[in-house]
Protein backbone atom coordinates (compact mmCIF):
# COMPACT_ATOMS: atom_id res chain seq x y z
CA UNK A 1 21.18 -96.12 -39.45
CA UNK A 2 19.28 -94.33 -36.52
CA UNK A 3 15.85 -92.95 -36.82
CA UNK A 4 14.34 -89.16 -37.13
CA UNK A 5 13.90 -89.36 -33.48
CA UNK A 6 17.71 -90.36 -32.87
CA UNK A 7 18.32 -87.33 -35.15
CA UNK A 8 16.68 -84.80 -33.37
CA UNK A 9 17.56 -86.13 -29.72
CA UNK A 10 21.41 -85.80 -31.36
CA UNK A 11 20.50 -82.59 -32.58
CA UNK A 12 18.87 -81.29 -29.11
CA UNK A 13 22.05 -82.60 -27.48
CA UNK A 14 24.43 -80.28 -29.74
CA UNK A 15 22.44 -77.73 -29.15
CA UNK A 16 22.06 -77.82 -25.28
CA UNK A 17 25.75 -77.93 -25.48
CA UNK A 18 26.55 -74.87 -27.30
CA UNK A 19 23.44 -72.36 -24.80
CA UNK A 20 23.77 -73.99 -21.85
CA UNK A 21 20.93 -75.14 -19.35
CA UNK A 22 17.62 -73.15 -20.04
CA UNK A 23 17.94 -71.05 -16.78
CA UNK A 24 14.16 -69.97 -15.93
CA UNK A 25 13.43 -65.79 -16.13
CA UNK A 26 13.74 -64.19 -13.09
CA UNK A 27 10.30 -63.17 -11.63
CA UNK A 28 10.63 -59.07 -11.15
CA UNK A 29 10.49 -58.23 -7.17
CA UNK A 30 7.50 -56.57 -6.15
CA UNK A 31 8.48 -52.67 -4.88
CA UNK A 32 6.58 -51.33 -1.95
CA UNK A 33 4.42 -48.67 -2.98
CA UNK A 34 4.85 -46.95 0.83
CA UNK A 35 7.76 -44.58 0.10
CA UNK A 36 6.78 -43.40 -2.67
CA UNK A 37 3.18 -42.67 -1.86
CA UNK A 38 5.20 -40.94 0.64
CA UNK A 39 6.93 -38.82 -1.06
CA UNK A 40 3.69 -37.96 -3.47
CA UNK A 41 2.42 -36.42 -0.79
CA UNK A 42 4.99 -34.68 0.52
CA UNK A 43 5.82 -33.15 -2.55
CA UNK A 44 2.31 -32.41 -3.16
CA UNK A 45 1.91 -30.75 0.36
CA UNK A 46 5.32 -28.33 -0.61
CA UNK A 47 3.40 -27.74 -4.04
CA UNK A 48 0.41 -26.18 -1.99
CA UNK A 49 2.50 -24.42 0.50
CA UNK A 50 4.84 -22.65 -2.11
CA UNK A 51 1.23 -21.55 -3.85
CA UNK A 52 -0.58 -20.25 -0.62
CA UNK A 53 2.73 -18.62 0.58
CA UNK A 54 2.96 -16.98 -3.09
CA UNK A 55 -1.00 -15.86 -2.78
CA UNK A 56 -0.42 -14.77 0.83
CA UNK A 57 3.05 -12.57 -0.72
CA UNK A 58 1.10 -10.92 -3.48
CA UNK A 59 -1.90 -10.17 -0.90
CA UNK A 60 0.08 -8.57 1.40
CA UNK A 61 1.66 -6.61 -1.92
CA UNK A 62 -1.75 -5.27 -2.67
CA UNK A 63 -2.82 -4.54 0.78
CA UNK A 64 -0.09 -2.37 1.77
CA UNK A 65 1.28 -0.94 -1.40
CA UNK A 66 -1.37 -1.30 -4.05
CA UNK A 67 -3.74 0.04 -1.95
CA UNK A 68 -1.56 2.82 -0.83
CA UNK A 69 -1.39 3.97 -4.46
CA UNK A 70 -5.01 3.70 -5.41
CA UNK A 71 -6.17 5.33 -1.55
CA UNK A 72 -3.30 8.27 -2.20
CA UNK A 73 -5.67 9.07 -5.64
CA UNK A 74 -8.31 9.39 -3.56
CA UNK A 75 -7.01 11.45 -1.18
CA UNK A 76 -5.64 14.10 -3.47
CA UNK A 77 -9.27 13.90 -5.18
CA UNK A 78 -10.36 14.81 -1.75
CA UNK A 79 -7.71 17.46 -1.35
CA UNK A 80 -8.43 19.13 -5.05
CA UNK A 81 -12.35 19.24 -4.48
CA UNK A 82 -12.20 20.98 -0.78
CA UNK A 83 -9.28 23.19 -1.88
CA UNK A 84 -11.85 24.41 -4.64
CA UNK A 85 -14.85 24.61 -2.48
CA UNK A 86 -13.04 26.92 0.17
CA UNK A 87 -11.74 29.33 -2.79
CA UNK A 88 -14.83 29.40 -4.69
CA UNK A 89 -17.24 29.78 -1.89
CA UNK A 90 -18.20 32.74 -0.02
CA UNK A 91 -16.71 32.71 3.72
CA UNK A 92 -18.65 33.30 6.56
CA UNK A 93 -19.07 36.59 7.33
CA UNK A 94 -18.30 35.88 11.14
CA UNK A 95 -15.67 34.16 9.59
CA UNK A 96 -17.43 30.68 11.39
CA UNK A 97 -17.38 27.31 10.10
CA UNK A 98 -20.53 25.31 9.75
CA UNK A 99 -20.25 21.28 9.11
CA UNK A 100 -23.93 21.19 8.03
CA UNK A 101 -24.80 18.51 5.15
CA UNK A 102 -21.78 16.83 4.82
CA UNK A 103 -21.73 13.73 2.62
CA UNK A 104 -20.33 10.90 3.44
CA UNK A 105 -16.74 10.59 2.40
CA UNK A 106 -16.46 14.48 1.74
CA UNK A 107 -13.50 16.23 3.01
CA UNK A 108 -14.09 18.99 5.12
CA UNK A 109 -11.27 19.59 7.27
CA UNK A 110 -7.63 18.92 7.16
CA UNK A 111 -5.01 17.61 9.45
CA UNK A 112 -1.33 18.24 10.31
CA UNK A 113 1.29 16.31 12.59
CA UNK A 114 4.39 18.26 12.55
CA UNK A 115 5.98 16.13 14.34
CA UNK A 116 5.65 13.31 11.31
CA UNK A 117 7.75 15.76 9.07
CA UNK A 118 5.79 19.10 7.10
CA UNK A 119 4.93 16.61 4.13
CA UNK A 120 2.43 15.10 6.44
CA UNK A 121 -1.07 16.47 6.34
CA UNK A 122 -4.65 14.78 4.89
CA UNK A 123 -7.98 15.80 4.45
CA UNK A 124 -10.35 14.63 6.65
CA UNK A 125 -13.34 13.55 5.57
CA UNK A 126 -16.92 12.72 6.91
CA UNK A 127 -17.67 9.05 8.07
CA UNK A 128 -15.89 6.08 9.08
CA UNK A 129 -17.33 4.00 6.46
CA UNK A 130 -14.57 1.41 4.82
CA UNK A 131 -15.06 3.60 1.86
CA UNK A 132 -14.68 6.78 3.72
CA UNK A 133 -11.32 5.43 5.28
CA UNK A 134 -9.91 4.34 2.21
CA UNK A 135 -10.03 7.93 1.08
CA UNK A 136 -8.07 9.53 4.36
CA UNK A 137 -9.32 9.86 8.17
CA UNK A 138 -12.62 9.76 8.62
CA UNK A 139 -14.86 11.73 11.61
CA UNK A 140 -16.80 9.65 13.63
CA UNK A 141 -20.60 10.99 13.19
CA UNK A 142 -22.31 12.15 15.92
CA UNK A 143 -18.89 13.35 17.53
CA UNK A 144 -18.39 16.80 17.37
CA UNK A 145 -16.71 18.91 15.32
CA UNK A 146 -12.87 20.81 15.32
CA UNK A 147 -12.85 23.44 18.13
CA UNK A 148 -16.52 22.31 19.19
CA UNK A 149 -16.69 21.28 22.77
CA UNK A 150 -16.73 17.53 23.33
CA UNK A 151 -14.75 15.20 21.65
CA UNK A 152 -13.77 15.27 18.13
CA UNK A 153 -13.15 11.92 16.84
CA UNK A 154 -10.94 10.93 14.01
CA UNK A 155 -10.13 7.11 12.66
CA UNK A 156 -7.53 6.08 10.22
CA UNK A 157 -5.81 3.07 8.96
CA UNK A 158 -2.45 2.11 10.37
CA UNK A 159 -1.05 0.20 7.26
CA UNK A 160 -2.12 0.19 3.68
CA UNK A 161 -4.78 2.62 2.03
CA UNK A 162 -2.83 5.72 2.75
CA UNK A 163 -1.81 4.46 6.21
CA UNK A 164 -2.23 8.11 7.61
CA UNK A 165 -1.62 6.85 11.29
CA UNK A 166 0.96 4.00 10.46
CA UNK A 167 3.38 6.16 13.40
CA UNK A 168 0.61 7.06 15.81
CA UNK A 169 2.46 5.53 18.52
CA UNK A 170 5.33 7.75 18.20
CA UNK A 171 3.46 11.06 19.49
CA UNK A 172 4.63 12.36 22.83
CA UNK A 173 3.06 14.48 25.57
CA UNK A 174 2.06 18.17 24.26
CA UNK A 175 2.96 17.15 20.03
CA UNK A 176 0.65 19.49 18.03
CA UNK A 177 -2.00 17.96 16.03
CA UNK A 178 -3.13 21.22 13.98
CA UNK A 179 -6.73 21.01 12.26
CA UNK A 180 -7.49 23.48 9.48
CA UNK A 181 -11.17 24.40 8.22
CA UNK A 182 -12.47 27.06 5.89
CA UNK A 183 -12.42 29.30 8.19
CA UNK A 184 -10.08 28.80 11.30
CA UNK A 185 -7.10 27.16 12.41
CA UNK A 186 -6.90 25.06 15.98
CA UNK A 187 -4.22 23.70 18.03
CA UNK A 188 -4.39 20.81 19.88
CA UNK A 189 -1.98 19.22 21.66
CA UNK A 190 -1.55 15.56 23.04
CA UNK A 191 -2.33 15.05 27.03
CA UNK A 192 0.37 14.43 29.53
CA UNK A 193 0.48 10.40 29.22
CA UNK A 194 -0.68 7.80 32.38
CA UNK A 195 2.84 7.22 33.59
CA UNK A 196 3.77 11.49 33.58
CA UNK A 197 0.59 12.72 35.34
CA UNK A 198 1.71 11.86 38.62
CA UNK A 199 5.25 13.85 37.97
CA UNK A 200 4.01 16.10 35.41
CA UNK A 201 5.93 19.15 37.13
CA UNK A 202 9.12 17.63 36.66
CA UNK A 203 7.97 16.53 33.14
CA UNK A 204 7.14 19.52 31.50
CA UNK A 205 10.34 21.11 32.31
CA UNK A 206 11.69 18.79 30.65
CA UNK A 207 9.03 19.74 27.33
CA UNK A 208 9.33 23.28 26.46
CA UNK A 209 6.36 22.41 24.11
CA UNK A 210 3.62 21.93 27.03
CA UNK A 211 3.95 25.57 27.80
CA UNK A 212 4.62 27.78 25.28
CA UNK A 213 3.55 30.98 23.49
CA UNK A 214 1.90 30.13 20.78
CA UNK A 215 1.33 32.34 16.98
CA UNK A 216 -1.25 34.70 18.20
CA UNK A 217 0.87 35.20 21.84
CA UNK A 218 -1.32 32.87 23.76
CA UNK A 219 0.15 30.35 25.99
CA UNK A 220 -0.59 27.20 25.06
CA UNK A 221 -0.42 25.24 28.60
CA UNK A 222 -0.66 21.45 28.91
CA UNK A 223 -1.82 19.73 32.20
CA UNK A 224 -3.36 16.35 32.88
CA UNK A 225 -7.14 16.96 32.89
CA UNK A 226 -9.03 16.99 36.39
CA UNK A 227 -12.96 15.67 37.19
CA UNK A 228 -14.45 13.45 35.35
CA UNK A 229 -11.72 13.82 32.78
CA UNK A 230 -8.80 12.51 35.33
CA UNK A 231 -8.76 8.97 33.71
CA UNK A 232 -8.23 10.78 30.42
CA UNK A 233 -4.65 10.35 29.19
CA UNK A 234 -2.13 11.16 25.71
CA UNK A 235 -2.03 7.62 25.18
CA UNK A 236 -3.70 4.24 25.65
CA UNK A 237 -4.52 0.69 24.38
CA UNK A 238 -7.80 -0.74 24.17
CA UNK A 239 -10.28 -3.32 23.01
CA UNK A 240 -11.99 -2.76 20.01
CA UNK A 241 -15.31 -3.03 21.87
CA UNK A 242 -14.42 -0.06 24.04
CA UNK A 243 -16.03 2.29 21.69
CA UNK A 244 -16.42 4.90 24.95
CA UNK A 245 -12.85 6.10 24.16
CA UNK A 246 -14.89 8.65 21.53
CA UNK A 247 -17.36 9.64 24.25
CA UNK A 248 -17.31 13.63 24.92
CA UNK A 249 -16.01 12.11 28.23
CA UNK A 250 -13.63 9.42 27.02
CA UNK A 251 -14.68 6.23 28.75
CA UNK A 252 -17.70 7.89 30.77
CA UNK A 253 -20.87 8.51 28.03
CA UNK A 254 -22.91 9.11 30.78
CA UNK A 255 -20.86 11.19 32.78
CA UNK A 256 -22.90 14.66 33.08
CA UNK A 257 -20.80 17.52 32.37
CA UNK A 258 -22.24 21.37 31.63
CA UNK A 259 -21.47 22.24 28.31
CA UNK A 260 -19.30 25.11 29.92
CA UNK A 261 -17.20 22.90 31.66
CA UNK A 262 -16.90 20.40 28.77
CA UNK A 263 -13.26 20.06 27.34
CA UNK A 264 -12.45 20.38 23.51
CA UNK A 265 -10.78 16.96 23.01
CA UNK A 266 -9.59 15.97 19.50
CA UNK A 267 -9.34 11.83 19.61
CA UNK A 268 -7.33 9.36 16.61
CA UNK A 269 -7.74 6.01 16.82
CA UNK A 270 -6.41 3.24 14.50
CA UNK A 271 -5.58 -0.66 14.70
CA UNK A 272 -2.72 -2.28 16.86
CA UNK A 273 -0.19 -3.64 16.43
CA UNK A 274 0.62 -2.68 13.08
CA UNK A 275 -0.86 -5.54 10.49
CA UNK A 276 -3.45 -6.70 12.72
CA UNK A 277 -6.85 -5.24 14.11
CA UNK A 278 -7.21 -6.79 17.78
CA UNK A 279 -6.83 -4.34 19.56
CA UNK A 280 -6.79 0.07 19.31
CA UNK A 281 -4.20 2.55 19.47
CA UNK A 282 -5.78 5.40 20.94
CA UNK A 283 -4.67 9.08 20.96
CA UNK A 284 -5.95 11.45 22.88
CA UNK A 285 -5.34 15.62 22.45
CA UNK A 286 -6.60 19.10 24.25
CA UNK A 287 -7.98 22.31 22.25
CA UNK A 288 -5.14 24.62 23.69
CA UNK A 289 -5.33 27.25 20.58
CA UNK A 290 -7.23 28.34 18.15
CA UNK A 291 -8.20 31.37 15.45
CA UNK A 292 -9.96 32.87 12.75
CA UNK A 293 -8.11 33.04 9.23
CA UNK A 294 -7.29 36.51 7.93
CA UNK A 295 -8.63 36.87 4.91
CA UNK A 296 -5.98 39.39 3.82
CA UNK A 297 -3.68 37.25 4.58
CA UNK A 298 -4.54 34.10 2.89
CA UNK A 299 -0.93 32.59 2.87
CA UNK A 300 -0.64 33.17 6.83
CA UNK A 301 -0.05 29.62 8.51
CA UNK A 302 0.61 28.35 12.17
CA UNK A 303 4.52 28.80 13.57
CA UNK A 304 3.20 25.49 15.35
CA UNK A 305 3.55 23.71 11.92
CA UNK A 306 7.13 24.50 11.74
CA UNK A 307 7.79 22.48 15.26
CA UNK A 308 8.49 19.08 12.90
């Protein structure tokens, strides 16, 4: 009769028969952490781009079309309080406008481009302030004044807050810009551009516009300017340091001219190209008009605004 120990050695034996060999647990293979690391960061850098290109989205939103809204408030603010001013006030006597004590951002003027369609027109108000231009155009202080010899200077955005010169590159030789005050109206019209002056004979026949009768039976001529004025042209591109474009001279400030001989200009500027501010658009247009409002006939307006 065998011992315990024979028993269990029996037993062990059985039961090594019925499992099978004791196979040893696979040791779990060590994945290299490089791909996905990898991908973490790739996904991460998608993450970041979706969000900027999302914050970038909803900036441009509020730049052009938010702003648009809250600047076109303004503006009608601006409208509404000079529209009151000119019919509660007394006119002039002489029937003369005086710009004396303006405030910045008050509207004292306003401006029409029929060739932008009759709904376009804006007050123009006093300064060039980013405040001032978020309200409409804004006159550059210390330039003169509408129908005042020298050179009336007007800024204005090109895209968002009202965007009042978002098509200032579309104007052609001799387009009316008409400017209305209290007390007058005045025609200017935009000079003979740098690539026409040399053939402006040929061109004007071509633009029944540079020489026409205008409402009060004046003609209303257009020719490139002469003297100190010659480099002086409808249209041109500049730096944003060139700040001489405003000059009563544009691009001479010290060019001495007697006041008699000065020209009435009427200047816009704005950004260019559209959504960027690197360089300036710059417009430039001759007094070739202008007259006192009949008071008995309040409702009387310019045939020039009907030219569209």
């Amino acid at each position: 009769m065998g011992t315990v120990e024979d028993a269990r050695r029996g037993a062990g034996r059985i039961y090594g028969a019925l499992t099978g060999p004791e196979v040893p647990s696979p040791r779990p293979r060590s994945r290299s952490a490089g791909p996905d690391r990898v991908r973490t960061i790739v996904r991460t850098a998608g993450e970041i781009l979706i969000t900027l290109g999302v914050v970038v989205l909803l900036f441009v939103v509020y730049e052009v079309y938010v702003t648009d809204v809250i600047s076109a408030g303004k503006q009608q603010d601006a409208t509404e309080a000079l529209d009151d001013q000119w019919q509660t006030t007394e006119p002039d006597q002489e029937r003369v406008d005086h710009f004396d004590g303006l405030q910045p951002g008050e509207g004292f003027a306003k401006m029409y481009i029929p060739a932008f369609g009759t709904d376009f027109h804006f007050t123009i108000v006093e300064g060039t302030s980013d405040k001032a231009l978020e309200i409409g155009p804004g006159h550059y202080l210390d330039t003169p004044y509408p129908g005042q010899p020298g050179n009336f200077a007007v800024a204005g955005h090109r895209v968002g807050k009202g965007a009042p010169f978002n098509d200032l590159d579309l104007l052609t030789s001799c387009d009316a810009i008409i400017v209305e005050s209290r007390n007058a109206w005045y025609i200017y019209r935009v000079l003979p551009m740098k690539d026409e002056a040399g053939r402006w004979e040929q061109v004007k026949q071509d633009k029944p516009r540079c020489n026409v009768t205008g409402s009060q039976g004046r003609a209303q001529q257009v020719e490139p300017l002469k003297g100190e004025y010659t480099d002086t042209h409808g249209m041109e591109i500049v730096r944003p340091s060139e700040g001489a474009v405003i000059a009563d001279v544009p691009h001479k400030p010290n060019a001495k001219v007697n006041k008699a001989d000065q020209v009435a200009l009427l200047t816009l500027t704005t950004c260019h190209p559209k959504f960027s501010d690197r360089q300036r658009l710059i417009v430039h247009a001759t007094l070739v008009d202008q007259w006192a409002k009949n008071p008995d006939q309040p409702d009387s307006r310019p045939a020039e605004l009907k030219e569209g």
